[in-house]
N, C-alpha and C. Protein backbone atom coordinates (compact mmCIF):
# COMPACT_ATOMS: atom_id res chain seq x y z
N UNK A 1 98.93 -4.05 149.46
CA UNK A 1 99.00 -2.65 149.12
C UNK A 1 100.30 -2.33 148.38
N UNK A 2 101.17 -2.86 149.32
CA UNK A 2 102.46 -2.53 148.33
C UNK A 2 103.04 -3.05 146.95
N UNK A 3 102.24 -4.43 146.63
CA UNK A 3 102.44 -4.93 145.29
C UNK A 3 101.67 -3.95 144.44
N UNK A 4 100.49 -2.73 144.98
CA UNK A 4 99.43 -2.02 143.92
C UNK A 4 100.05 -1.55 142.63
N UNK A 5 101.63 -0.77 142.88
CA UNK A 5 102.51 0.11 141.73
C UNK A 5 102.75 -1.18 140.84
N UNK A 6 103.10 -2.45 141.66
CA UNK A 6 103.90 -3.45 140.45
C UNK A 6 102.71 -3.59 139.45
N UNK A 7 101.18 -3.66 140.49
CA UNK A 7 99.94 -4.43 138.92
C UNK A 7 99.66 -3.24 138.22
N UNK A 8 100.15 -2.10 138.74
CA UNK A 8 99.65 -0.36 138.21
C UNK A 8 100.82 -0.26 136.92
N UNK A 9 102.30 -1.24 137.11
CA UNK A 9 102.80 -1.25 135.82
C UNK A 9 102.61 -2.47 134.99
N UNK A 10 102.49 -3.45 135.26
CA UNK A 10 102.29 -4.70 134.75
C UNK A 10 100.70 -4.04 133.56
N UNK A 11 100.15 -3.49 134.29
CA UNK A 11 98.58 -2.85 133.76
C UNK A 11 99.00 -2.14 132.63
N UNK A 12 100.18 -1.33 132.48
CA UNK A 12 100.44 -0.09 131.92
C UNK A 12 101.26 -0.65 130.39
N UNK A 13 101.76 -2.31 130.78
CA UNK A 13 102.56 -2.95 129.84
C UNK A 13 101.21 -3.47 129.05
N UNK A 14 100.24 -4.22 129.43
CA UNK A 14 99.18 -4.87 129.14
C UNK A 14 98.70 -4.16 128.09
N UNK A 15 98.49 -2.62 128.85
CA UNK A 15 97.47 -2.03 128.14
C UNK A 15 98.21 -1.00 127.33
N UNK A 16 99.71 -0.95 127.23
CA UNK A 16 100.38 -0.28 126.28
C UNK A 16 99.53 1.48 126.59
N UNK A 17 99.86 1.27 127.67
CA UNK A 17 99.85 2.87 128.47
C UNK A 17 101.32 3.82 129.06
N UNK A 18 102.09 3.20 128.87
CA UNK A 18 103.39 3.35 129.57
C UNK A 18 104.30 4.73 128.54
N UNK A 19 103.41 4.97 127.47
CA UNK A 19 103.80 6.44 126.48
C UNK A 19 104.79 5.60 125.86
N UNK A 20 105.67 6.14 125.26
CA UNK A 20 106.55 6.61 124.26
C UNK A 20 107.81 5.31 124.31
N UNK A 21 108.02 5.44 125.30
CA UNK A 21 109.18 4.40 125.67
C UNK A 21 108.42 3.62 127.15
N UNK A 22 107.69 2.57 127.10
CA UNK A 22 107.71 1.81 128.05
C UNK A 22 109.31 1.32 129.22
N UNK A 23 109.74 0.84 128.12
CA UNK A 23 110.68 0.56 128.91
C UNK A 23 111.84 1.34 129.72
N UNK A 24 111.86 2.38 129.95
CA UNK A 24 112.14 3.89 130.65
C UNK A 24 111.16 3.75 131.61
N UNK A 25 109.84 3.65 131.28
CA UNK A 25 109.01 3.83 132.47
C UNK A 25 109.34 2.60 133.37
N UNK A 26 109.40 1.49 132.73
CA UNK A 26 109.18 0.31 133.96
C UNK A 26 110.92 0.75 134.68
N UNK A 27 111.66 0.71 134.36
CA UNK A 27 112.57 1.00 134.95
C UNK A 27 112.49 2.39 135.54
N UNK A 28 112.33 3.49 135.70
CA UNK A 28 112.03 4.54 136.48
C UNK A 28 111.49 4.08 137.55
N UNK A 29 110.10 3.89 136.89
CA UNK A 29 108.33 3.37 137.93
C UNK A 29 108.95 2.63 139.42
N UNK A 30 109.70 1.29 138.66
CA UNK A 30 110.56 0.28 139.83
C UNK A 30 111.18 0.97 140.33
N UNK A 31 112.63 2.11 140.27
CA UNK A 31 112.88 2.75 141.01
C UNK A 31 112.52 3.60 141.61
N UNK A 32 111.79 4.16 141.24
CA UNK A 32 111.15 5.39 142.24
C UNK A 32 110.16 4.71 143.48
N UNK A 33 109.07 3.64 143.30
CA UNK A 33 108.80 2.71 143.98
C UNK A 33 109.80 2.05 145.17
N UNK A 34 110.88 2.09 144.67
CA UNK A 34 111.98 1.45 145.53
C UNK A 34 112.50 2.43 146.53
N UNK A 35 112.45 3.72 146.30
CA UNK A 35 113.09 4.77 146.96
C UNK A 35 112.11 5.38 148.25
N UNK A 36 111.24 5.32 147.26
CA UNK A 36 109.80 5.50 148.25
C UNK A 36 109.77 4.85 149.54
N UNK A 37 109.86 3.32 149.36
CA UNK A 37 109.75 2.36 150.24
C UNK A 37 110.68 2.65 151.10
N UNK A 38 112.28 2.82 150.82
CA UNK A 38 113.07 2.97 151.24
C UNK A 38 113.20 3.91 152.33
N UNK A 39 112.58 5.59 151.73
CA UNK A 39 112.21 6.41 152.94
C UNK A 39 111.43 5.79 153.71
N UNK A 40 110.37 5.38 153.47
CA UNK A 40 109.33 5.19 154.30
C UNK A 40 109.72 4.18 155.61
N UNK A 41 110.61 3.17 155.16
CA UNK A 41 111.27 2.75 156.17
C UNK A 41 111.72 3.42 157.07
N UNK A 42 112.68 4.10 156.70
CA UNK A 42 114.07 5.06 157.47
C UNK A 42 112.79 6.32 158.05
N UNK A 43 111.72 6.58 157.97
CA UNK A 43 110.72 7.51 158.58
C UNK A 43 109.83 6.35 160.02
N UNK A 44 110.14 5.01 159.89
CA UNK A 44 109.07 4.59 160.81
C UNK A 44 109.67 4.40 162.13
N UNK A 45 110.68 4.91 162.58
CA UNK A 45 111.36 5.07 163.90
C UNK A 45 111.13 6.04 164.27
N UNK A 46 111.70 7.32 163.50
CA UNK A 46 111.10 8.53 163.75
C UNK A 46 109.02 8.62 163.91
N UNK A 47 108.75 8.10 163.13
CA UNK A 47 107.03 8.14 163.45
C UNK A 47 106.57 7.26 164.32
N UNK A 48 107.27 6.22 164.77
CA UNK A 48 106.68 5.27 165.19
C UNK A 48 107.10 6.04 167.08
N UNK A 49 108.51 6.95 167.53
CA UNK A 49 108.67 7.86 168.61
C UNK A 49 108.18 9.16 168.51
N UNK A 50 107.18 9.95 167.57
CA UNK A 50 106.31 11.11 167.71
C UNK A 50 105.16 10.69 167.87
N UNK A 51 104.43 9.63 167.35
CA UNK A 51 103.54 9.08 167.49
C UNK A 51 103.18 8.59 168.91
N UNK A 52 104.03 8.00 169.30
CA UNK A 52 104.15 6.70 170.63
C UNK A 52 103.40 5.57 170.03
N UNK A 53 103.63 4.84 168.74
CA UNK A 53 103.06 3.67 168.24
C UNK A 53 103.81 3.08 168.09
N UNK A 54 103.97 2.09 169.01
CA UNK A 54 105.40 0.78 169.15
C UNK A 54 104.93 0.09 167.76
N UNK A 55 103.83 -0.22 167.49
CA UNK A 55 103.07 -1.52 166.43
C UNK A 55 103.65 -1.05 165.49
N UNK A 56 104.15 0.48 165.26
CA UNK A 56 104.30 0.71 163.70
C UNK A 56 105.99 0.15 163.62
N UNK A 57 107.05 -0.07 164.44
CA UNK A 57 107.73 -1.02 164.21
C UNK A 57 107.86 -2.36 163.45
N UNK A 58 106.74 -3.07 163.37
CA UNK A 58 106.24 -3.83 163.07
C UNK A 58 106.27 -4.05 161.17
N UNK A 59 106.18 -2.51 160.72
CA UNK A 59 106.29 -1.76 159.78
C UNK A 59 107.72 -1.83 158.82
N UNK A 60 108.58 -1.58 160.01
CA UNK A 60 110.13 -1.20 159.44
C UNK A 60 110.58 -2.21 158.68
N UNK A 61 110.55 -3.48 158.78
CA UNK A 61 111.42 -4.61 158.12
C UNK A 61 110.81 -5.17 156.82
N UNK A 62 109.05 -5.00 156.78
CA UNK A 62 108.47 -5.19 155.56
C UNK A 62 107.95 -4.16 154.68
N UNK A 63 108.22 -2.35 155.09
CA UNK A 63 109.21 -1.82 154.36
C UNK A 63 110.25 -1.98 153.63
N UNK A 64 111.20 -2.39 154.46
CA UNK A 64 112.58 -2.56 153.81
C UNK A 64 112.45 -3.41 152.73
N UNK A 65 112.22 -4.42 153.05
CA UNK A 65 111.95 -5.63 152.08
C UNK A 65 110.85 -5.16 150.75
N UNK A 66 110.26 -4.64 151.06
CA UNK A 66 109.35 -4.24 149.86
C UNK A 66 110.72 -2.75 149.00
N UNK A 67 111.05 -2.25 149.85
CA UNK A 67 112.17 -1.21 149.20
C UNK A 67 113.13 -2.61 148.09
N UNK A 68 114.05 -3.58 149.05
CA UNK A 68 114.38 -4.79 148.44
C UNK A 68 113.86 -4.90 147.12
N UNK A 69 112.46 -5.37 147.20
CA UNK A 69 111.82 -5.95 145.94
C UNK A 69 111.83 -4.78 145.01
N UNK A 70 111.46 -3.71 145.05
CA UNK A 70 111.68 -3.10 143.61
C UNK A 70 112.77 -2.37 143.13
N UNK A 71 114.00 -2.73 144.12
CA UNK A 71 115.50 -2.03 143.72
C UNK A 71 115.69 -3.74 142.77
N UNK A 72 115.33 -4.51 143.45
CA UNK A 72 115.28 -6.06 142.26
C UNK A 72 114.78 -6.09 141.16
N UNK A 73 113.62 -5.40 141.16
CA UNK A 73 112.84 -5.01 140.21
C UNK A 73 113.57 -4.08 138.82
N UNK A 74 114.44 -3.16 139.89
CA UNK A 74 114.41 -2.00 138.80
C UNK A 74 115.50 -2.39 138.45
N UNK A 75 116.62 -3.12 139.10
CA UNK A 75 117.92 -3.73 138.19
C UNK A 75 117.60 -4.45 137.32
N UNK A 76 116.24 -5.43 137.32
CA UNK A 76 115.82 -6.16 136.02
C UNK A 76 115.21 -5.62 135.21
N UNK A 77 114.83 -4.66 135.18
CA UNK A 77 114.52 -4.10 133.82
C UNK A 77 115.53 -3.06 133.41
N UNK A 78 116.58 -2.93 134.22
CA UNK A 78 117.71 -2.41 133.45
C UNK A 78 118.56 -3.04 132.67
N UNK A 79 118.77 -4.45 133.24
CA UNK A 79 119.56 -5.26 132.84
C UNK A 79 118.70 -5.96 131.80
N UNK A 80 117.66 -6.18 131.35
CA UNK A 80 116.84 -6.67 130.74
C UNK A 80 116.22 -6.00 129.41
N UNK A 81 115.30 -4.44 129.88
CA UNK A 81 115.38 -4.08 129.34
C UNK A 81 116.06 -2.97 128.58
N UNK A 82 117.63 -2.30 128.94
CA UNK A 82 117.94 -1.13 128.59
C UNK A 82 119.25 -1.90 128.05
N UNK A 83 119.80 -3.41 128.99
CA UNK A 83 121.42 -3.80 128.26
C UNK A 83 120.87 -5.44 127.73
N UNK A 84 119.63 -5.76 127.68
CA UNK A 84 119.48 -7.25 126.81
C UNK A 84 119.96 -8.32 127.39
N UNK A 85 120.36 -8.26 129.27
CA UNK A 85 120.87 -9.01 129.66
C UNK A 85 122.14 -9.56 128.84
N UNK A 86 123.02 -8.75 128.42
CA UNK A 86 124.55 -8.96 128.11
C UNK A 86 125.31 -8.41 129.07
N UNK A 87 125.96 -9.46 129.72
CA UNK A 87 127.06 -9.39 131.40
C UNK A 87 128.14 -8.31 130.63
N UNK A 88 128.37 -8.24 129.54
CA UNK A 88 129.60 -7.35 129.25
C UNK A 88 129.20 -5.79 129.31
N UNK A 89 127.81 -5.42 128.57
CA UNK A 89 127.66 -4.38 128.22
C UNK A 89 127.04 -3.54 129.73
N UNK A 90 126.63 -4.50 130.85
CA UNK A 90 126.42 -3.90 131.89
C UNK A 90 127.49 -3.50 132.63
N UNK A 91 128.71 -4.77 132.60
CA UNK A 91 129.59 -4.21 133.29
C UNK A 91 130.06 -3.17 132.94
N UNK A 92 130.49 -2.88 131.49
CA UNK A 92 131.00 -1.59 131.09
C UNK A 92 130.15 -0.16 131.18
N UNK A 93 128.48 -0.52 131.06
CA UNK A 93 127.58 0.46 131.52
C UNK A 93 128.06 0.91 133.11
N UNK A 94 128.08 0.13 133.95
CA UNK A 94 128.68 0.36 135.85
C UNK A 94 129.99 1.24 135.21
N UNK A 95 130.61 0.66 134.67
CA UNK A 95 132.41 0.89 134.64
C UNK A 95 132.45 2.65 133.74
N UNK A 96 131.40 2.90 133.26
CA UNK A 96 131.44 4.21 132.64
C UNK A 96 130.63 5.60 132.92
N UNK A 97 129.56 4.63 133.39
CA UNK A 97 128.86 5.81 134.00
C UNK A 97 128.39 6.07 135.68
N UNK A 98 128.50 6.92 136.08
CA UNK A 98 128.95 7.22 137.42
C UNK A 98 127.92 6.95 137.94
N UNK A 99 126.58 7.25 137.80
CA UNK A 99 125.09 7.12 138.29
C UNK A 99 124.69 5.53 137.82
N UNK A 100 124.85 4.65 137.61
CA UNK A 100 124.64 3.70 137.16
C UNK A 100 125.70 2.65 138.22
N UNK A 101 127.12 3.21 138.53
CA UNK A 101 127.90 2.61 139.56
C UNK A 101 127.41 2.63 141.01
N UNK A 102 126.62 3.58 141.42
CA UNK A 102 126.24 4.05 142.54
C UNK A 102 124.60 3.57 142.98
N UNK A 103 124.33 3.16 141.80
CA UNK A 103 123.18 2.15 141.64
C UNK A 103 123.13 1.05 142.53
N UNK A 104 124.32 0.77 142.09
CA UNK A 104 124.71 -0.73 141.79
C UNK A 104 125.47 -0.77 143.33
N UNK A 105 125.99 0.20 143.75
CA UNK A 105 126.09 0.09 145.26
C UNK A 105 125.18 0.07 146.06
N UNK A 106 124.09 0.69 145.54
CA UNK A 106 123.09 1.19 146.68
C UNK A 106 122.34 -0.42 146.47
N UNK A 107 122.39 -0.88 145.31
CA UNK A 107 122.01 -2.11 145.09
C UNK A 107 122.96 -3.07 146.42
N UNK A 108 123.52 -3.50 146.20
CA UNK A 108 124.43 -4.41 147.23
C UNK A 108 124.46 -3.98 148.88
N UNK A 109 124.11 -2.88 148.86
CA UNK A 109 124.15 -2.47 150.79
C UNK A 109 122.44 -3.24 150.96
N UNK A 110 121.18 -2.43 149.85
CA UNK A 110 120.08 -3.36 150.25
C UNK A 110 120.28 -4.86 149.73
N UNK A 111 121.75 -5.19 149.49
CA UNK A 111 121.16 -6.51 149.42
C UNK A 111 121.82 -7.04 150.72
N UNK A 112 122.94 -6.60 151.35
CA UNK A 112 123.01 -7.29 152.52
C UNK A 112 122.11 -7.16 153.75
N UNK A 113 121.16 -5.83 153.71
CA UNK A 113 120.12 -6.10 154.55
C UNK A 113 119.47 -6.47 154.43
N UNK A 114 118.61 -7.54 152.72
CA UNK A 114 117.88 -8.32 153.21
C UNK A 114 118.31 -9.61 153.27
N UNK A 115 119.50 -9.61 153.30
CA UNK A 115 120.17 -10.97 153.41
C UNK A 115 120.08 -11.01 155.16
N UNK A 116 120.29 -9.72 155.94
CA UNK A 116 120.23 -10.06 157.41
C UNK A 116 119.14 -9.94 157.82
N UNK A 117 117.45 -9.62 157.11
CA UNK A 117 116.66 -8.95 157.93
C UNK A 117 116.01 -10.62 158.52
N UNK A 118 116.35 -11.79 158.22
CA UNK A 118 115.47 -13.22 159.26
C UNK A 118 115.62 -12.64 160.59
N UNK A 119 115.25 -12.83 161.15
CA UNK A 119 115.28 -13.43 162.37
C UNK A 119 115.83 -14.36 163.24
N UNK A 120 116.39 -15.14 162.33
CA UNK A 120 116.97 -16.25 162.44
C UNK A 120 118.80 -15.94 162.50
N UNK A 121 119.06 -14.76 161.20
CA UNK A 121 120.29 -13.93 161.30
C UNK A 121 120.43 -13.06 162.71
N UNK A 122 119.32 -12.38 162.53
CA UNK A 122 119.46 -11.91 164.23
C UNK A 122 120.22 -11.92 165.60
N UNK A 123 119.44 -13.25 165.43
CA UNK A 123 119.42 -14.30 166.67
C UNK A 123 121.78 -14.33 166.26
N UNK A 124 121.36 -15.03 165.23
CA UNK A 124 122.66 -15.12 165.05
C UNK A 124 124.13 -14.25 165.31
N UNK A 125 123.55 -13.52 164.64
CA UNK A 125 124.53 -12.28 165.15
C UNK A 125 124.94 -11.25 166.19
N UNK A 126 123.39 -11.35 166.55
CA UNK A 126 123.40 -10.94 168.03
C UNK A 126 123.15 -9.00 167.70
N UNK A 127 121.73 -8.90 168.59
CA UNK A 127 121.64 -7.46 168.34
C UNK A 127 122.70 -6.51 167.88
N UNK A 128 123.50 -6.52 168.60
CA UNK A 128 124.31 -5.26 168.62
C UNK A 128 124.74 -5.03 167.27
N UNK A 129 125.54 -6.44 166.88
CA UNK A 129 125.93 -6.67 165.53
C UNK A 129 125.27 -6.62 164.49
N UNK A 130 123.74 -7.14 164.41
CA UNK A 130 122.72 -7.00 163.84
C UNK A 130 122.99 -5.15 163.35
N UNK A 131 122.46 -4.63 164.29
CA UNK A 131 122.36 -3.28 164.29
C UNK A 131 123.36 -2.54 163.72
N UNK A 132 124.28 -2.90 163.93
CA UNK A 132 125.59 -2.16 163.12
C UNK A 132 125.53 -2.66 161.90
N UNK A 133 125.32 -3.50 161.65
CA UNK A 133 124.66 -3.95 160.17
C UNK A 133 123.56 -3.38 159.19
N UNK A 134 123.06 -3.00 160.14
CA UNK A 134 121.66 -2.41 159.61
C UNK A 134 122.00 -0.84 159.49
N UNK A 135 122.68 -0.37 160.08
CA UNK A 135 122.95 1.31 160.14
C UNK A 135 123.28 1.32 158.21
N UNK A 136 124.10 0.09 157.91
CA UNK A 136 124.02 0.83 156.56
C UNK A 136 123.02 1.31 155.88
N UNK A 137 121.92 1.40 156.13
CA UNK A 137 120.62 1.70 155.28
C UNK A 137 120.80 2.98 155.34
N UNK A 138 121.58 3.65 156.10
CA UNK A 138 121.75 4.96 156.12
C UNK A 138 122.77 5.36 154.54
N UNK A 139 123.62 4.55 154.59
CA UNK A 139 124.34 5.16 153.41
C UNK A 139 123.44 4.40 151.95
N UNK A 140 122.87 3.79 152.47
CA UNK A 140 122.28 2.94 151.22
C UNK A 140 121.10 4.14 150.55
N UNK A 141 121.12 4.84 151.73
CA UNK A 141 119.57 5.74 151.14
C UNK A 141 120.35 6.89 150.64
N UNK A 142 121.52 7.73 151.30
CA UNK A 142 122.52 8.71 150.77
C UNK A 142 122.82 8.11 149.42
N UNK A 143 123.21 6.89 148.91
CA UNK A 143 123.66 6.51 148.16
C UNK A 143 122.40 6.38 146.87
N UNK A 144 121.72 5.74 147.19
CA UNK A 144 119.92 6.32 146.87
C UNK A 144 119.69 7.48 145.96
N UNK A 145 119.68 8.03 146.90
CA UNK A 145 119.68 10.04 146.30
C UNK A 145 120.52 10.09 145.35
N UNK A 146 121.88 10.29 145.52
CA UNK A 146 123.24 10.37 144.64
C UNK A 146 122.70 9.98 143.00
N UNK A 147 122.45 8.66 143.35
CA UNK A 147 122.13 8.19 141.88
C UNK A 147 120.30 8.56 141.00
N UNK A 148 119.55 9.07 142.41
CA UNK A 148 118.37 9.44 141.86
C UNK A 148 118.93 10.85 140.98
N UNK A 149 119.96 11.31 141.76
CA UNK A 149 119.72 13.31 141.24
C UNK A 149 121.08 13.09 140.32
N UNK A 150 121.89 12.40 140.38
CA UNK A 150 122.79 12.21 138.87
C UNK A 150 121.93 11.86 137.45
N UNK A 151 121.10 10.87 138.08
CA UNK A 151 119.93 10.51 136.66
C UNK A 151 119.33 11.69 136.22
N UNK A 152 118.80 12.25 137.23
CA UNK A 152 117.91 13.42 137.14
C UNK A 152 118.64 14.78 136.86
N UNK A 153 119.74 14.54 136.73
CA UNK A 153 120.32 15.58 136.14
C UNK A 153 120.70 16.06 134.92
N UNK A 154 120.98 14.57 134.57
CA UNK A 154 121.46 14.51 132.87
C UNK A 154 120.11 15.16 132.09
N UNK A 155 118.84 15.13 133.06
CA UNK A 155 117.76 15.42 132.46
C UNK A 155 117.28 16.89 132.74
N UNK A 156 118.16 17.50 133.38
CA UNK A 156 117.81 18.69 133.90
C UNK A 156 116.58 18.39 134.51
N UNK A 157 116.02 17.64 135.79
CA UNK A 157 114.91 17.65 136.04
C UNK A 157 115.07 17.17 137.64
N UNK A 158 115.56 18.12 138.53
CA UNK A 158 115.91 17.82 140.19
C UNK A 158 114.96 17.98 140.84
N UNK A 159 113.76 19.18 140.68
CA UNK A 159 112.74 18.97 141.60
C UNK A 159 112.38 17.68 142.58
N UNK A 160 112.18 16.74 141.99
CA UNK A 160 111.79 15.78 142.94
C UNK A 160 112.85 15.28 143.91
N UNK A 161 114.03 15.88 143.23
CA UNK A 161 115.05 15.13 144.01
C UNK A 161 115.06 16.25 145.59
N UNK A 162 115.13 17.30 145.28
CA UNK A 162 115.20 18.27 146.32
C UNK A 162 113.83 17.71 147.08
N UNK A 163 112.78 17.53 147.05
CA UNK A 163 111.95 16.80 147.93
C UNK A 163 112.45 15.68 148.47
N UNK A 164 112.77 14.30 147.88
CA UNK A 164 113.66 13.62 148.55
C UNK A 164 114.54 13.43 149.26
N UNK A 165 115.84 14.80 148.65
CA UNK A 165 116.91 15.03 149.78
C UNK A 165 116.61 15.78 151.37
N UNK A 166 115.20 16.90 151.17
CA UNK A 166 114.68 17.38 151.90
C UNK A 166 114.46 16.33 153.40
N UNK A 167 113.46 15.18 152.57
CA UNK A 167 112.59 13.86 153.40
C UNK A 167 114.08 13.71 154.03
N UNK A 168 114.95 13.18 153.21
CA UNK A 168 115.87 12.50 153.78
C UNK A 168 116.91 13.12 155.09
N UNK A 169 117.26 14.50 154.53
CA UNK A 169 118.12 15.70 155.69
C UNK A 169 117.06 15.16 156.92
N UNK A 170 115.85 15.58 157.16
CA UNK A 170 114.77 15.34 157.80
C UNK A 170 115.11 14.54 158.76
N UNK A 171 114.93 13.01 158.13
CA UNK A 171 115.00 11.92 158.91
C UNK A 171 116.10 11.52 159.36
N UNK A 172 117.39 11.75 158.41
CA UNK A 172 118.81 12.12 159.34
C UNK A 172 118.93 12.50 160.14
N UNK A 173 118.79 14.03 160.29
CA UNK A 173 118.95 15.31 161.29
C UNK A 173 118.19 14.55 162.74
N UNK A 174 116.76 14.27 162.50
CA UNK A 174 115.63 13.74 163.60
C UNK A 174 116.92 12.62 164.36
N UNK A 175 117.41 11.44 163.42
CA UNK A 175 117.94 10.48 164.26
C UNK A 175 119.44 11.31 164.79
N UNK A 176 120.07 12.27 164.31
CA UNK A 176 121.42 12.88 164.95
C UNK A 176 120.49 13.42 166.06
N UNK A 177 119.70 14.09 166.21
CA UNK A 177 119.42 14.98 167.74
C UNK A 177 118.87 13.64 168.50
N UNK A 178 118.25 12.58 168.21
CA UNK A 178 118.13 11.58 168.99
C UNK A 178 118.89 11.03 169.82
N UNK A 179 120.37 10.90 168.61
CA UNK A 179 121.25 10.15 169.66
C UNK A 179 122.07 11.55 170.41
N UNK A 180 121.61 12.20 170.11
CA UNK A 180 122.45 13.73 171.20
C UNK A 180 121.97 13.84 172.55
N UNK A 181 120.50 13.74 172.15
CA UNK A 181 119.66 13.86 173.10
C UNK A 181 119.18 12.50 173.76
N UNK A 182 119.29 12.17 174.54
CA UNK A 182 118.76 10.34 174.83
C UNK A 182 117.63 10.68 175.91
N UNK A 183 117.67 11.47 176.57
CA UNK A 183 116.67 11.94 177.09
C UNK A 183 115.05 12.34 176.75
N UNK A 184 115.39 13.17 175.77
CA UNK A 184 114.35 13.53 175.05
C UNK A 184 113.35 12.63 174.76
N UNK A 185 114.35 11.44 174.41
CA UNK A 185 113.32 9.83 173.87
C UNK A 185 112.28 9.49 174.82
């Protein structure tokens, strides 16, 4: 299910459906795909304790990882298609523009969580540590936004972002009264 958006653009390259500038779209398409995933993760704790569905746990880590794959995604067709894969002109793209730096962070926090999400790291590190590890997904998704509504700004076009930041206050706020409340759980 979750590869459907990648063959829905791969389809869109094929069939030279992608409008005006393809390559805007595949890079958007991948990120917005990536962000998606990303909430949807950071929502399956909260759904998985309104619900009472332990299984949807089960959920959270191949989420993430699918969030992973198209923040991979969408740096390669930035780097590919918007800088030609030239190491200079990206670095100076990061080094100049502010939404493009913050990318590139939000890039590196999901990459150390899927560098920890084995099992095998786990084990290794030992829950607790694990977990404090993993809390970054919190700034990774703040960090997320930042660079969705800087993009989306240059374009005068935030609507979607105010839905996003909305989702996101949401699922914040839900986990702050959680840990206020331990009872409640």
């Amino acid at each position: 299910m979750w590869l459907l958006p990648l063959a829905w653009l791969v389809w869109g390259v094929l069939a030279d459906s992608l409008g005006a500038n393809p390559a805007e779209a595949l890079i958007r398409g991948t990120g917005d795909w990536a962000l998606r995933a990303l909430w949807l993760a950071l929502a399956v704790t909260p759904l998985r304790q309104w619900l009472r569905l332990n299984a949807l746990a089960r959920l959270r880590r191949l989420l993430g990882l699918f969030a992973f794959f198209y923040a991979v995604l969408h740096l390669a067709c930035y780097a590919w298609l918007d800088q030609g894969w030239v190491w200079g002109d990206i670095v100076a793209d990061v080094l100049e523009r502010p939404f493009i730096l913050v990318g590139m962070l939000t890039f590196v926090l999901l990459l150390v969580l899927a560098l920890t999400s084995p099992r095998v790291v786990l084990r290794w590190l030992g829950g607790v540590r694990w977990q404090r590890v993993h809390r970054i997904v919190y700034g990774a998704g703040l960090l997320a936004l930042l660079h969705f509504y800087w993009m989306r700004t240059g374009k005068n076009d935030t609507a979607e972002v105010a839905v996003y930041g909305g989702l996101l206050a949401v699922l914040l706020g839900w986990r702050m009264w959680a840990r206020r409340k331990p009872a409640a759980r």
